[in-house]
Every structure is written in C-alpha cells, then in structure tokens.
Protein backbone atom coordinates (compact mmCIF):
# COMPACT_ATOMS: atom_id res chain seq x y z
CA UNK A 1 113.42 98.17 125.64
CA UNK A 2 111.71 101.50 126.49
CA UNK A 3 113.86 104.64 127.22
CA UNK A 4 112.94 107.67 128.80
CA UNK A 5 112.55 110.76 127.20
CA UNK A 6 111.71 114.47 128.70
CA UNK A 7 109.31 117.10 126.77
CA UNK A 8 107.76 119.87 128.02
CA UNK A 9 104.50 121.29 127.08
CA UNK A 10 102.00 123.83 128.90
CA UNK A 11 100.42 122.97 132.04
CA UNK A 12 96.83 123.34 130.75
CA UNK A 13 97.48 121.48 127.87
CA UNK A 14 99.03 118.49 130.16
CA UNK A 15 95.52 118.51 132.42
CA UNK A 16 93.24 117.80 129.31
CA UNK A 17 95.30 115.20 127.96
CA UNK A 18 95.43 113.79 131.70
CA UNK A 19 92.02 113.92 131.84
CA UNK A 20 91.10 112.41 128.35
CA UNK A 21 93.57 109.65 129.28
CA UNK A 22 91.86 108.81 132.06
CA UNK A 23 88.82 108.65 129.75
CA UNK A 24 90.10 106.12 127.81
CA UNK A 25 91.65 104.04 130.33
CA UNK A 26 95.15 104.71 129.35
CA UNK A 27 97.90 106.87 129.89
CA UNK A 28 99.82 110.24 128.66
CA UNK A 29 102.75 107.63 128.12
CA UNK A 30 100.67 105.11 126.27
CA UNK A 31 99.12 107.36 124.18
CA UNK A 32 102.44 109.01 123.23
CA UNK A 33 103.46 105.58 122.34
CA UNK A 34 101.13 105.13 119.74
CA UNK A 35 101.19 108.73 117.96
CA UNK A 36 105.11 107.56 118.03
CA UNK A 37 104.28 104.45 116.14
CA UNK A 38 102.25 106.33 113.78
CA UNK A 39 104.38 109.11 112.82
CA UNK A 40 106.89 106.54 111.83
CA UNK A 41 104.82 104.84 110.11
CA UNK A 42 103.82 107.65 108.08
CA UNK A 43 107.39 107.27 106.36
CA UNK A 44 106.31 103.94 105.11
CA UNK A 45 102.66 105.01 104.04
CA UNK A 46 104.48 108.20 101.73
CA UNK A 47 106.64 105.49 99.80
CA UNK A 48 103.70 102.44 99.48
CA UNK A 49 101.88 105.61 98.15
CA UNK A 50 105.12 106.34 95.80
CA UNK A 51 105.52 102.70 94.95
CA UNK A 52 101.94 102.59 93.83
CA UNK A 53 102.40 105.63 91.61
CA UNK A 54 105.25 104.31 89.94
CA UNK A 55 103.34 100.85 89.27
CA UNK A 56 100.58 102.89 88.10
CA UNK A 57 102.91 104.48 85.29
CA UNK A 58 104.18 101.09 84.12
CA UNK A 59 100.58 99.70 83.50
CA UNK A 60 101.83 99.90 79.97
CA UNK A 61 103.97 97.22 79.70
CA UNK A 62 102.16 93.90 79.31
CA UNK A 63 104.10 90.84 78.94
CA UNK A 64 101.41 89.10 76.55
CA UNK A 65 101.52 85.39 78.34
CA UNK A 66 102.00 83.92 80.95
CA UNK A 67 105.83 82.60 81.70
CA UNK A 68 106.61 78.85 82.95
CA UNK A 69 109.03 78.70 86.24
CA UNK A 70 111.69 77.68 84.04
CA UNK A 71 111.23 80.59 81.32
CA UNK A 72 110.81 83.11 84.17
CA UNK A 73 114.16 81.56 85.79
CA UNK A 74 115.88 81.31 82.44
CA UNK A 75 119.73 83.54 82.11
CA UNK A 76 120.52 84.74 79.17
C-alpha cells in the first residue's frame, strides 16, 4: 500500500529532477521510491558488512573434521 507523503524542496531543484525524469522515462515519485529502498537498505549492507568482520575474526577456530548429522545434532 503506498501512502502519501509531502516534502518540500527548491523550485529549481524540482525542474532538473523533472526534467531528468523525463529523461529516463520515469517519474519524481518513482525515483524517490527507489532512493527510499536504498537508504533502507543501507541498514542491512552496514551489518552484512559487520557480520563479515566478526566472521573474519573467528577464522581461528577450526573444527579439525568434518561432523556427521548425528554428531552435529548430538545434546550433551
């Protein structure tokens, strides 16, 4: 479901994005849409970058085979 929000920016600013808009066969709207999508999604790049970091500091630890099913499902 889309909902409408209001921003305001400067007139001449508005015109250019118009007009490259119209260059690419979109619109102001669409366009907005998809910086949206990728400023959220800058959120989840930051911690895939932090979850790689961590994994990158536990290199260290090296189980030394390879576990069955059963071992790896084993309680102790």
């Amino acid at each position: 479901m889309l909902t409408n929000i209001t921003f305001s920016a400067e007139k001449t600013v508005l015109e250019r994005a118009r007009a490259r808009a119209v260059k690419k066969h979109t619109t102001i709207n669409q366009e907005f849409r998809l910086w949206l999508e990728r400023y959220v999604a800058a959120d989840n790049d930051q911690v895939l970058r932090d979850f790689d970091a961590t994994m990158s500091k536990m290199n260290y630890a090296v189980a030394g085979k390879k576990f069955t099913r059963d071992e790896l499902n084993e309680r102790r």
